[in-house]
N, C-alpha and C. Protein backbone atom coordinates (compact mmCIF):
# COMPACT_ATOMS: atom_id res chain seq x y z
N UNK A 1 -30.80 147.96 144.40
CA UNK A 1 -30.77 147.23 145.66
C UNK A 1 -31.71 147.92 146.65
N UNK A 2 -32.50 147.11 147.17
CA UNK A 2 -33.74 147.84 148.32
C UNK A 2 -32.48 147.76 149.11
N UNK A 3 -33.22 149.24 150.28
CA UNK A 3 -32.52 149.70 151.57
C UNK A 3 -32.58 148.72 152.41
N UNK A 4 -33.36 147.45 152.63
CA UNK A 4 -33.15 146.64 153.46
C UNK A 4 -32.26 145.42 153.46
N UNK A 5 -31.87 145.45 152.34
CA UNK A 5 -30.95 144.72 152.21
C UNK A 5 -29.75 144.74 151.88
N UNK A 6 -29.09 146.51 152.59
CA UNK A 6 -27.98 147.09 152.65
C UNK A 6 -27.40 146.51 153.55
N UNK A 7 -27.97 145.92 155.24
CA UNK A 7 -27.26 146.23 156.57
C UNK A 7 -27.13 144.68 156.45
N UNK A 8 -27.66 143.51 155.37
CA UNK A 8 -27.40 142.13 155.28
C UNK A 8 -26.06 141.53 154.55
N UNK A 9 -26.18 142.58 153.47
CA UNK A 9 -24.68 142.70 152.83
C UNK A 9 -23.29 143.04 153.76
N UNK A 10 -23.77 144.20 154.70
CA UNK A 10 -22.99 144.58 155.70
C UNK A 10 -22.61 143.24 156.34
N UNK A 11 -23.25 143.41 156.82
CA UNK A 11 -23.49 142.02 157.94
C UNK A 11 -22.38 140.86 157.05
N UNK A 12 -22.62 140.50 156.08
CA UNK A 12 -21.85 139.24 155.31
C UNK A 12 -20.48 139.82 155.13
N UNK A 13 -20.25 140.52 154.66
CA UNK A 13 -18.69 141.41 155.07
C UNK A 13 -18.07 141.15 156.45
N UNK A 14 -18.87 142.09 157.28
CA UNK A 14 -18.03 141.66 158.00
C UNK A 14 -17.98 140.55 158.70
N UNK A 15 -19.03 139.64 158.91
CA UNK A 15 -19.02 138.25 159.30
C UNK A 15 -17.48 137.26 158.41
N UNK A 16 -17.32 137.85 157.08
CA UNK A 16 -16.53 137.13 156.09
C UNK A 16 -14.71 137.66 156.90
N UNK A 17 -14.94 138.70 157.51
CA UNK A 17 -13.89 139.68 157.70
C UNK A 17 -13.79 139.30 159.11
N UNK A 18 -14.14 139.05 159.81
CA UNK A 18 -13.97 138.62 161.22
C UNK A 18 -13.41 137.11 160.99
N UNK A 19 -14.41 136.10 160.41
CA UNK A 19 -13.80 134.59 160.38
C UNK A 19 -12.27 134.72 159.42
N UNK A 20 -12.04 135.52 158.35
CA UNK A 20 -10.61 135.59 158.39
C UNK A 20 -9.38 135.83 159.25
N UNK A 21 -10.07 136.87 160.31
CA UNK A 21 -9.13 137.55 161.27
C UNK A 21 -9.31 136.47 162.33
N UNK A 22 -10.05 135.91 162.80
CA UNK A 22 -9.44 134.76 164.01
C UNK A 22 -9.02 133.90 163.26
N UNK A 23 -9.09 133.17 162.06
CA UNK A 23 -8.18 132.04 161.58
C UNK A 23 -6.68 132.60 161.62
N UNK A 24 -6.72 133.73 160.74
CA UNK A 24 -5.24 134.07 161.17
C UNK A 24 -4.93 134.19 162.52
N UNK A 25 -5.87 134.77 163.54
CA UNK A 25 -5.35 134.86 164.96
C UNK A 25 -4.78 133.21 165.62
N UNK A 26 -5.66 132.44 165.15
CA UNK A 26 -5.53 130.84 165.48
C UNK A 26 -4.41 130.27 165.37
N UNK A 27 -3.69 131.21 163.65
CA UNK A 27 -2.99 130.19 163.08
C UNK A 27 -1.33 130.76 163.67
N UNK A 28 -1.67 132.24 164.21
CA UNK A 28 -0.40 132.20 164.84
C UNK A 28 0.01 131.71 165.87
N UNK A 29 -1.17 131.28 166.47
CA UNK A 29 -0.62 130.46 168.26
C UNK A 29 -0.31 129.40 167.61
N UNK A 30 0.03 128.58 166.21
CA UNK A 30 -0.29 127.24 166.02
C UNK A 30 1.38 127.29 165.72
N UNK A 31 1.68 127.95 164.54
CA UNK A 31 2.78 127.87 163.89
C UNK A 31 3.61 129.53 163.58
N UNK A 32 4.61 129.67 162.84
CA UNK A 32 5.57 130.80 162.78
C UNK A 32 4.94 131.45 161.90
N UNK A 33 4.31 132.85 161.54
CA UNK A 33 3.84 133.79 160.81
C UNK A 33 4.06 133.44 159.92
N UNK A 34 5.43 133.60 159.40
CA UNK A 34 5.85 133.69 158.37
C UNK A 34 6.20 132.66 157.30
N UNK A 35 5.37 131.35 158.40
CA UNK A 35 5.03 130.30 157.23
C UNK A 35 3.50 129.59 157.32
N UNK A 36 2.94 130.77 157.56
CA UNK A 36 1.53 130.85 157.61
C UNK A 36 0.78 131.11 156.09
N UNK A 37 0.36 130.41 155.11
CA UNK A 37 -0.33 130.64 153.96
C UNK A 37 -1.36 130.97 153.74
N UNK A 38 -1.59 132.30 152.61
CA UNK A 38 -3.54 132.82 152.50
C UNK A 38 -4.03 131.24 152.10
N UNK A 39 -3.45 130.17 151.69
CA UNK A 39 -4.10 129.06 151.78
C UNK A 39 -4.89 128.32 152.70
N UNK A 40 -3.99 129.11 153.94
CA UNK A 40 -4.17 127.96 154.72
C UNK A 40 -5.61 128.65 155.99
N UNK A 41 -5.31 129.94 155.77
CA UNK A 41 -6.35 130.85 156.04
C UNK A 41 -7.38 130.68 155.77
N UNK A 42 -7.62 130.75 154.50
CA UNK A 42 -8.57 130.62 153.14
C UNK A 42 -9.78 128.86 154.27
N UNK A 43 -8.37 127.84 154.08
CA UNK A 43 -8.96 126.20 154.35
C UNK A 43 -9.32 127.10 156.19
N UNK A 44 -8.82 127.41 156.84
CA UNK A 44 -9.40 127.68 158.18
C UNK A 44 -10.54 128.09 158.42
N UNK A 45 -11.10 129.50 157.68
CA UNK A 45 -11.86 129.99 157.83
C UNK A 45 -13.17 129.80 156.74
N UNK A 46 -12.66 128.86 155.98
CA UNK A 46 -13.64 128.04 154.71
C UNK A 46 -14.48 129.38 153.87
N UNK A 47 -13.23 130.06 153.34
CA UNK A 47 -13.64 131.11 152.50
C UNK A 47 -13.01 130.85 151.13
N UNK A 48 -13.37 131.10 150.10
CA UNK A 48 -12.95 131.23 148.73
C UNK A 48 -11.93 132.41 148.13
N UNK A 49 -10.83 131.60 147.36
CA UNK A 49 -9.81 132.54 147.50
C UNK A 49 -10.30 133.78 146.79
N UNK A 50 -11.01 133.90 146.18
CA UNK A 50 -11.70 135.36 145.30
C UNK A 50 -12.08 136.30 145.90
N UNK A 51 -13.06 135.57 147.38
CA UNK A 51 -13.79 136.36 148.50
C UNK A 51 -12.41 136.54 149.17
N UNK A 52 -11.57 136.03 149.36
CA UNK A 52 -10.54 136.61 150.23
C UNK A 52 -9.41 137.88 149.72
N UNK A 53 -9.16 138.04 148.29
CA UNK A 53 -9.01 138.85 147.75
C UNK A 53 -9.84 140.67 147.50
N UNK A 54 -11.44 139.85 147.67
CA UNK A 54 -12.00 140.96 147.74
C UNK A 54 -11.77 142.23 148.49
N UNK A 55 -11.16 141.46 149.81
CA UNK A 55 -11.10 142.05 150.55
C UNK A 55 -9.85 142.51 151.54
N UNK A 56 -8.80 141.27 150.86
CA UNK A 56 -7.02 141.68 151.13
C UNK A 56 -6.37 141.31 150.54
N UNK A 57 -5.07 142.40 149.95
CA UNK A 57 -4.27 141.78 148.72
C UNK A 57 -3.23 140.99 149.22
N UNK A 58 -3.39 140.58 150.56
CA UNK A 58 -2.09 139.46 151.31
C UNK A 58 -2.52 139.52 152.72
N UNK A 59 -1.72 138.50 153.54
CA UNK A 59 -2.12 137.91 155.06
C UNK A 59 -1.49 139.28 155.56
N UNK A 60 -0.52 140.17 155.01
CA UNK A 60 -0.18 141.22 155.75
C UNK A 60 -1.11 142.09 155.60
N UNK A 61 -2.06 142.38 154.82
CA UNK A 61 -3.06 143.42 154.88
C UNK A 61 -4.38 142.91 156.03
N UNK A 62 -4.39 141.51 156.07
CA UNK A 62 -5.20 141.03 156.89
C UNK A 62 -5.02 141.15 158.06
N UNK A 63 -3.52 140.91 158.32
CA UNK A 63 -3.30 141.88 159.69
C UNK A 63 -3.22 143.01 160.16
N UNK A 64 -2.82 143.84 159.39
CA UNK A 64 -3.38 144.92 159.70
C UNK A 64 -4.59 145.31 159.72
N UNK A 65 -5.54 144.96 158.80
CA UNK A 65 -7.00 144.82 159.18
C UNK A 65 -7.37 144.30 160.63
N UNK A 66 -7.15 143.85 161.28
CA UNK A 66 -6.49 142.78 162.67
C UNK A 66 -6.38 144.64 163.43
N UNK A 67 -5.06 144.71 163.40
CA UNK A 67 -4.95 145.99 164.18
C UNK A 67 -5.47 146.91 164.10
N UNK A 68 -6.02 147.40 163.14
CA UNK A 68 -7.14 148.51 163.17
C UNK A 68 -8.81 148.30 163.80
N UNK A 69 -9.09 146.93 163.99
CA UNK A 69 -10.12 146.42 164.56
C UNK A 69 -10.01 146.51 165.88
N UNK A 70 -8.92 146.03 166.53
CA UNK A 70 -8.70 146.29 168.07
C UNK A 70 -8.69 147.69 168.51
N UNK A 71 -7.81 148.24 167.57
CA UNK A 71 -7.65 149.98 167.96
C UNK A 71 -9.23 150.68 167.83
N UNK A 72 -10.53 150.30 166.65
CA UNK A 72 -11.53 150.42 167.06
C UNK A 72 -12.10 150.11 167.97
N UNK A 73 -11.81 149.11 168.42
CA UNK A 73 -12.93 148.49 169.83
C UNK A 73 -12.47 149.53 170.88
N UNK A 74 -10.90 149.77 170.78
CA UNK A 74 -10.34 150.80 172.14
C UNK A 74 -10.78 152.53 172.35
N UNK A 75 -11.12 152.36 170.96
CA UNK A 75 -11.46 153.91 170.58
C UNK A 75 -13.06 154.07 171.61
N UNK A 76 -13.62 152.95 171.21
CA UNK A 76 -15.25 152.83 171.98
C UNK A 76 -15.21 152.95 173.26
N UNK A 77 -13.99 152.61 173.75
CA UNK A 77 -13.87 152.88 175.17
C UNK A 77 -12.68 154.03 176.22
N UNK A 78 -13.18 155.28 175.05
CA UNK A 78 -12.34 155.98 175.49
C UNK A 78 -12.96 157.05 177.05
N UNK A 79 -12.05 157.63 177.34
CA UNK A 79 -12.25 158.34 178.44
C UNK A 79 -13.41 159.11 177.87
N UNK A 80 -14.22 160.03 178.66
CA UNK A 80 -15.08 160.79 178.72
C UNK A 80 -14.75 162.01 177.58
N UNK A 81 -15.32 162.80 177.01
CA UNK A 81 -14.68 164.26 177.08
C UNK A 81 -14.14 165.14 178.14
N UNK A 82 -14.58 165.15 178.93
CA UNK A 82 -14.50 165.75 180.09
C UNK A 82 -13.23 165.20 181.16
N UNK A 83 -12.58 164.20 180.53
CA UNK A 83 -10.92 163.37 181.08
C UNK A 83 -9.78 164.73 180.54
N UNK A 84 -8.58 164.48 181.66
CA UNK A 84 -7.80 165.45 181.29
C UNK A 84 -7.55 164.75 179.27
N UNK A 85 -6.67 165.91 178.81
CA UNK A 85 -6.57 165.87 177.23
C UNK A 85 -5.11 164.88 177.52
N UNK A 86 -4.33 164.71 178.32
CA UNK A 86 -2.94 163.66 177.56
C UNK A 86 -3.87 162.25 177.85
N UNK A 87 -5.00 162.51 179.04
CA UNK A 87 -5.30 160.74 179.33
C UNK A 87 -6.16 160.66 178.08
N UNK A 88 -6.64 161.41 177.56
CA UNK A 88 -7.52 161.03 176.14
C UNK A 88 -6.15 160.09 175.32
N UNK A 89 -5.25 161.36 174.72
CA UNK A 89 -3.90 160.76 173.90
C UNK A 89 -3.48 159.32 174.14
N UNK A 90 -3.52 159.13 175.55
CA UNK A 90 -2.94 157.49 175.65
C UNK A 90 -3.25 156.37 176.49
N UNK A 91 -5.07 156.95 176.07
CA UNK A 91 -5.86 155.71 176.85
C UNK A 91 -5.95 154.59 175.71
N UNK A 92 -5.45 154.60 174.91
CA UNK A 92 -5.30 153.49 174.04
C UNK A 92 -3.85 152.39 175.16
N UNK A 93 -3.23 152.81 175.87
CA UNK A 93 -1.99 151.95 175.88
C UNK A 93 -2.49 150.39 176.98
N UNK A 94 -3.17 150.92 178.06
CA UNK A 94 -3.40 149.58 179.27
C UNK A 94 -4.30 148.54 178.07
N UNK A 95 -5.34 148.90 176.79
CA UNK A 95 -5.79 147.93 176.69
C UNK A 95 -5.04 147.06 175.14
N UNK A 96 -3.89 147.80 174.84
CA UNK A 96 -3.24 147.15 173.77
C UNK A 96 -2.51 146.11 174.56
N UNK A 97 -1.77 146.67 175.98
CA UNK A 97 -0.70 145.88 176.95
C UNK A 97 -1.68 144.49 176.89
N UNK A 98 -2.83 144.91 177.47
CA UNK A 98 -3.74 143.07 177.73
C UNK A 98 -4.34 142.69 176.76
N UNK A 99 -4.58 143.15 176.04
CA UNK A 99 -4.67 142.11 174.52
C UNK A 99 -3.48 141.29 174.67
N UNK A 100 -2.18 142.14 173.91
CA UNK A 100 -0.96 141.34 173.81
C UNK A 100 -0.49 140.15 175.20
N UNK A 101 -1.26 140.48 176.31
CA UNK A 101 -0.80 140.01 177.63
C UNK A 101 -1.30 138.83 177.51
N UNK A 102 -2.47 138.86 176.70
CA UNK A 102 -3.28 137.79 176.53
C UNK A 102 -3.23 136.43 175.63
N UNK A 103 -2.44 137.45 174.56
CA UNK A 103 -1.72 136.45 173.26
C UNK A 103 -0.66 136.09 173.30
N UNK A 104 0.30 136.57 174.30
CA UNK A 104 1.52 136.58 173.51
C UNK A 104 2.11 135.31 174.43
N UNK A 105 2.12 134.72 175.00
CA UNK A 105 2.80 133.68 175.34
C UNK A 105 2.49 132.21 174.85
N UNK A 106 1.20 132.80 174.02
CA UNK A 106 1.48 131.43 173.02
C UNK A 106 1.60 131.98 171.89
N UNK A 107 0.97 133.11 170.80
CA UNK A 107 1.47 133.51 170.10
C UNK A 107 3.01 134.56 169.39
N UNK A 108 3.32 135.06 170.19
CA UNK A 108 4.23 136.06 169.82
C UNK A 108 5.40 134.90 170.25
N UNK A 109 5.80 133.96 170.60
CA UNK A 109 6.73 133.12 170.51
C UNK A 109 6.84 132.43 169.23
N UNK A 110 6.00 132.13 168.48
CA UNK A 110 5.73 131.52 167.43
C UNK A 110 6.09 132.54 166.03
N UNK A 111 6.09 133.96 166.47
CA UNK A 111 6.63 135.07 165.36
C UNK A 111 7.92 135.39 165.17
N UNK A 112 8.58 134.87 164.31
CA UNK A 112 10.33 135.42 163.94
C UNK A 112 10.36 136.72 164.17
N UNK A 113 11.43 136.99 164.37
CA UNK A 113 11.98 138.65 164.20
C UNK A 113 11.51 139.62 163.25
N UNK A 114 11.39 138.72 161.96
CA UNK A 114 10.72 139.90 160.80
C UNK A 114 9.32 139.97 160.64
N UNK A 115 8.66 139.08 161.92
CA UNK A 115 7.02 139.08 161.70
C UNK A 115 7.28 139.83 162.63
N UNK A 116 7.69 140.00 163.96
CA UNK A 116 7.41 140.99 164.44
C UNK A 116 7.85 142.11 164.79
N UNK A 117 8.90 142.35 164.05
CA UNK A 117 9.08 143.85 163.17
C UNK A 117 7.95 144.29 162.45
N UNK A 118 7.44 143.55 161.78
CA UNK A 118 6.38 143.61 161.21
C UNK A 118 5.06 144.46 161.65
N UNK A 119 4.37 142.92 162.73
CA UNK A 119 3.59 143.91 163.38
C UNK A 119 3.83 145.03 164.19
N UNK A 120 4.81 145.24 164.56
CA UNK A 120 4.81 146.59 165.27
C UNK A 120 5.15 147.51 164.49
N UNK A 121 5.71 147.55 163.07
CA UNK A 121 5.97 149.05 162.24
C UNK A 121 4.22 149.17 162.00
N UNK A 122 3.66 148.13 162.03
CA UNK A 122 2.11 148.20 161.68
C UNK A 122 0.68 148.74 162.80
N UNK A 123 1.89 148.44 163.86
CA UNK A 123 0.71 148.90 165.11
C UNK A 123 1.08 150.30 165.41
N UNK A 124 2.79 150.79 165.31
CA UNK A 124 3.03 151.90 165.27
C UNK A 124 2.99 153.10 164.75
N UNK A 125 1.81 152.70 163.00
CA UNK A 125 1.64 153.31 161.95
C UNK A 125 0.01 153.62 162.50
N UNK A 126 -0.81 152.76 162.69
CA UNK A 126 -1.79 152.55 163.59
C UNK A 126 -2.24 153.64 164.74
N UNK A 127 -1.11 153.54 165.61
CA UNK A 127 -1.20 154.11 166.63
C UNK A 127 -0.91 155.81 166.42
N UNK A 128 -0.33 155.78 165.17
CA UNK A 128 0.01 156.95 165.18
C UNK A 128 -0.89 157.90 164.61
N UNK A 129 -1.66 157.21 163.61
CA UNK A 129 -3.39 157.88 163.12
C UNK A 129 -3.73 158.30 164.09
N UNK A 130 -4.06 157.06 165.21
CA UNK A 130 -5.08 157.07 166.16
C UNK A 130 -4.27 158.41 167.07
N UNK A 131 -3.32 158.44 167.44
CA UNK A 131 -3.11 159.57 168.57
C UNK A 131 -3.33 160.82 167.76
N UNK A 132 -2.60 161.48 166.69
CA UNK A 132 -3.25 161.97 165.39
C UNK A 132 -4.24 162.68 165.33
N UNK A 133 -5.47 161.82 165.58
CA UNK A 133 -6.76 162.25 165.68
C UNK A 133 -7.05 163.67 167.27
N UNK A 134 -6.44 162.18 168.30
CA UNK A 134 -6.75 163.00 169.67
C UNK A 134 -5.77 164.54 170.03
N UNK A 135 -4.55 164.47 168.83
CA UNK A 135 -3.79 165.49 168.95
C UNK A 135 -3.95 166.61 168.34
N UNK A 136 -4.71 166.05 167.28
CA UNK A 136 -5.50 167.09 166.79
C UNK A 136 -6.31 168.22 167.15
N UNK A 137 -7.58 167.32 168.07
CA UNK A 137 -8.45 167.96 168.55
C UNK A 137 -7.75 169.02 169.90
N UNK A 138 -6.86 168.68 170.70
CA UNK A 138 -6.02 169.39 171.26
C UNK A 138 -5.79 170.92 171.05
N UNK A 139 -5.26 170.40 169.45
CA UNK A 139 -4.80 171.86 169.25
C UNK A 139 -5.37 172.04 167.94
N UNK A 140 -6.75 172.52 167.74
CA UNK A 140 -7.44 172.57 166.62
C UNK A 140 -6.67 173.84 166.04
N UNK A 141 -6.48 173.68 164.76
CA UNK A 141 -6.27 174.49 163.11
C UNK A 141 -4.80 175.39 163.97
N UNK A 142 -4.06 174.93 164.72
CA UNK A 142 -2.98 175.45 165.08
C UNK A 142 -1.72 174.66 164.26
N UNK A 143 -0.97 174.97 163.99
CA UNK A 143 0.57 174.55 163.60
C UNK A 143 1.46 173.63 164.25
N UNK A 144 1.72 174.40 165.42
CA UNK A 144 2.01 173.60 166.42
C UNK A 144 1.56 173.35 167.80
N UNK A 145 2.21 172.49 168.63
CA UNK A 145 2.00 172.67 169.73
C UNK A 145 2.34 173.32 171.01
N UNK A 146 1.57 173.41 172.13
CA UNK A 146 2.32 174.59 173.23
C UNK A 146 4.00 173.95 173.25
N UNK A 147 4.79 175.08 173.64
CA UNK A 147 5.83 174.66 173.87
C UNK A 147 6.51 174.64 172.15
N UNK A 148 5.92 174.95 171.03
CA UNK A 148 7.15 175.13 169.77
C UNK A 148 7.11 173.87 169.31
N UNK A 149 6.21 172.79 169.77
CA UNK A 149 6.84 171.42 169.37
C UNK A 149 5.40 170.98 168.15
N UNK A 150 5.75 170.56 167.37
CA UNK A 150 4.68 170.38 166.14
C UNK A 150 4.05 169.36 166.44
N UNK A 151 2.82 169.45 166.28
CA UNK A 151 2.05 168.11 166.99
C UNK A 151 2.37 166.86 165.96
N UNK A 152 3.00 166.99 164.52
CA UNK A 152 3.31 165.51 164.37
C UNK A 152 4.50 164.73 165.12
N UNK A 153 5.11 165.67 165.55
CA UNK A 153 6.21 164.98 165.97
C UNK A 153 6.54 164.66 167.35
N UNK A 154 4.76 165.45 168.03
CA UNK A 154 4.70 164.93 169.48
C UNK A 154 3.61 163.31 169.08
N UNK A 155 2.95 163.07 167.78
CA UNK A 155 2.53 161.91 167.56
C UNK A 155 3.53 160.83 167.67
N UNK A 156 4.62 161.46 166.84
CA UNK A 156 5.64 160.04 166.74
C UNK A 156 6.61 159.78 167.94
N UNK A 157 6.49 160.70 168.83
CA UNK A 157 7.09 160.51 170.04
C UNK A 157 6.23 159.94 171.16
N UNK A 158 4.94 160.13 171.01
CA UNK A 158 4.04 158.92 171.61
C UNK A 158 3.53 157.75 171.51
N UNK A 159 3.95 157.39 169.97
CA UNK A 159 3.54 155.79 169.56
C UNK A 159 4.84 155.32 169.19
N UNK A 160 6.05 155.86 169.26
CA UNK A 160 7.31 155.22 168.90
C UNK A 160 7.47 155.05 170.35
N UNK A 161 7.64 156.16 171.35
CA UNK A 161 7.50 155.47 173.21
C UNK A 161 6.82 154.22 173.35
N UNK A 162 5.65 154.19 172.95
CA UNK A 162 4.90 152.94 173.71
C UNK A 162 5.54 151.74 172.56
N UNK A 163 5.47 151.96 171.49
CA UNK A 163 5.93 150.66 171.07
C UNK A 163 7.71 150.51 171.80
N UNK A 164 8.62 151.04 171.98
CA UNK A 164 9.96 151.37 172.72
C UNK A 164 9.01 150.37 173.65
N UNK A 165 8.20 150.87 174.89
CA UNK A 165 8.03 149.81 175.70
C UNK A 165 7.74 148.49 175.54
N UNK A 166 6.45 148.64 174.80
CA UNK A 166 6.39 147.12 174.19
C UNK A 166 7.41 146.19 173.83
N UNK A 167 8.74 146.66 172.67
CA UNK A 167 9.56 145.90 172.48
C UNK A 167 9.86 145.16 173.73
N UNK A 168 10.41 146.37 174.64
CA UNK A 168 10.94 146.04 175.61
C UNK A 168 10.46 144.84 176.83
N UNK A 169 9.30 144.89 176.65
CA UNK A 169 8.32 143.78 177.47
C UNK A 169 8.15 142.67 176.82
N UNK A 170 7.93 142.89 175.87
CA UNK A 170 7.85 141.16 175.25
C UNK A 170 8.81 140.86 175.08
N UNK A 171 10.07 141.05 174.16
CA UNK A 171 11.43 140.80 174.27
C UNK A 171 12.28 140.54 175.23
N UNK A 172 11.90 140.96 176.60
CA UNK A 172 12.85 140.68 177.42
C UNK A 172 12.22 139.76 178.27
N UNK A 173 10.79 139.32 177.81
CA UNK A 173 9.88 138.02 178.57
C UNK A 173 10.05 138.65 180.02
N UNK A 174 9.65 140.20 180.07
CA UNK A 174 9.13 140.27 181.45
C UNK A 174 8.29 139.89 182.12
N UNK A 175 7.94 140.22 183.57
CA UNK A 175 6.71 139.74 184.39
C UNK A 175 5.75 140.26 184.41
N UNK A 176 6.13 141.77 184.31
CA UNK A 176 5.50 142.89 185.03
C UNK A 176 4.22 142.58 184.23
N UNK A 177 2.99 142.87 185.04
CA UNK A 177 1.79 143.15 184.62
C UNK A 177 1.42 143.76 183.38
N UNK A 178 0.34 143.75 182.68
CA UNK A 178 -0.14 145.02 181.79
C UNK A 178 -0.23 146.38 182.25
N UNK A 179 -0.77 146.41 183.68
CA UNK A 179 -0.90 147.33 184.34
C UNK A 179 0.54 148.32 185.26
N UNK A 180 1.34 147.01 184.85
CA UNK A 180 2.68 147.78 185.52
C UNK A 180 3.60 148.04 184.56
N UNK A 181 3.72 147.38 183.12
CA UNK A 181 4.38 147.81 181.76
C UNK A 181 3.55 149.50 181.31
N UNK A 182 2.13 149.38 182.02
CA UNK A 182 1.40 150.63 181.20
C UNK A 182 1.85 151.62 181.92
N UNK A 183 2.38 151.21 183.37
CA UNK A 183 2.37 152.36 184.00
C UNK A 183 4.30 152.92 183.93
N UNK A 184 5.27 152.45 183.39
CA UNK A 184 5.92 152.25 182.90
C UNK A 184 6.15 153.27 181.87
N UNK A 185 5.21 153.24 180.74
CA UNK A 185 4.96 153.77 179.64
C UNK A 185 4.57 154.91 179.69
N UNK A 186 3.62 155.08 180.53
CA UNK A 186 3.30 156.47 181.47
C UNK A 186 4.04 157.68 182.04
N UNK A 187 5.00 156.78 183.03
CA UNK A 187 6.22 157.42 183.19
C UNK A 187 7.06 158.37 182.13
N UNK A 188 7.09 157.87 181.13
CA UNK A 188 7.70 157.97 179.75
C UNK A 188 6.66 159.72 179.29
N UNK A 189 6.03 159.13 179.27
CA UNK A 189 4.69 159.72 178.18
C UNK A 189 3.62 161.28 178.53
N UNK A 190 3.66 160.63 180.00
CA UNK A 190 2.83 161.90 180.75
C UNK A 190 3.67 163.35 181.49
N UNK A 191 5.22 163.43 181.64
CA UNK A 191 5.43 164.28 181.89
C UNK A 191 5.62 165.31 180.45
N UNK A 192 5.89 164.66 179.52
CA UNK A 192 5.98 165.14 178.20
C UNK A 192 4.84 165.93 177.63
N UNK A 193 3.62 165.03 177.60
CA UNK A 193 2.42 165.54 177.61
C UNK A 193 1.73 167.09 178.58
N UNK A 194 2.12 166.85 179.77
CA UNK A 194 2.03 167.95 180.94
C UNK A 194 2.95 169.09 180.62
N UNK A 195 4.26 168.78 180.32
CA UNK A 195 5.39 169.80 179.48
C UNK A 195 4.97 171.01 178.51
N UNK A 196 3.68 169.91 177.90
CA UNK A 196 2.72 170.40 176.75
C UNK A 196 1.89 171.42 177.45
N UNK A 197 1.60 171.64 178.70
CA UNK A 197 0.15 172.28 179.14
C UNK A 197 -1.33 170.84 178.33
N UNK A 198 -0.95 169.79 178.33
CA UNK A 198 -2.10 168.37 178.43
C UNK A 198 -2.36 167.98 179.32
């Protein structure tokens, strides 16, 4: 294969990988997840079920493909280096709140209980790489963290918090803003972090 016709192949991937992920995004404002078919995906996004295999062994891997795409775009827009280290940890949260702020009153009504159990053991698995990474760098080739506390288990206490909020906001069809659920979450998140010396 010539080198120039590496970044065209690219290109057809993910062009193939994007029109899957908004048909499914489509098809949940339309109808209930969980009677959503790779068929019907497949007829949305006018892909072939072989090509859709290539690339997910079910609509649940496709969503999660879904959430790891957003959590990339958020990653691109992270604070500086030079931002204190907890606002690095959980500048992911104001732009997950308005995504969802954005979908969810026509979609997340349309998801049963076990779809969205679903996505959130999936955004919370997600989220927990992603903080992971920034907790890492924190406390490079150390054990634990200041304060005795092991940095995995200050991971799962920062993406099990924000999803804790999340439930709590969409489930209880609050009002509050993205910006006032994030700050909310904050509350939660940043004295813990500071506790840390973050």
């Amino acid at each position: 294969m010539r080198p120039s016709e590496i970044p065209v192949k690219d290109r057809r991937i993910q062009k193939t990988r994007d029109l899957l992920h908004r048909s499914l995004a489509a098809l949940i404002h339309e109808k209930p997840y969980d009677s959503i078919s790779v068929k019907e995906i497949l007829d949305r996004a006018n892909v072939g079920r072989s090509t859709f295999y290539t690339h997910f062994s079910d609509k649940d891997e496709l969503l999660v493909s879904s959430i790891h795409d957003l959590l990339r775009s958020i990653q691109k827009a992270k604070p500086p280096s030079s931002a204190k280290r907890s606002e690095r940890i959980i500048s992911f949260s104001l732009p997950i709140f308005e995504h969802i702020d954005h979908h969810r009153h026509a979609g997340d009504a349309r998801m049963g209980t076990k779809s969205r159990a679903l996505l959130r053991d999936h955004l919370r698995g997600a989220l927990a790489e992603l903080i992971a990474d920034d907790v890492g760098k924190c406390f490079p080739g150390q054990q634990k963290a200041s304060g005795q506390v092991p940095p995995d288990l200050l991971v799962e206490y920062v993406s099990s918090t924000f999803i804790l909020v999340l439930n709590w906001w969409v489930e209880s069809r609050s009002r509050l803003s993205p910006r006032n659920v994030n700050d909310v979450f904050r509350t939660f998140a940043l004295p813990t972090l500071a506790t840390l010396g973050l």
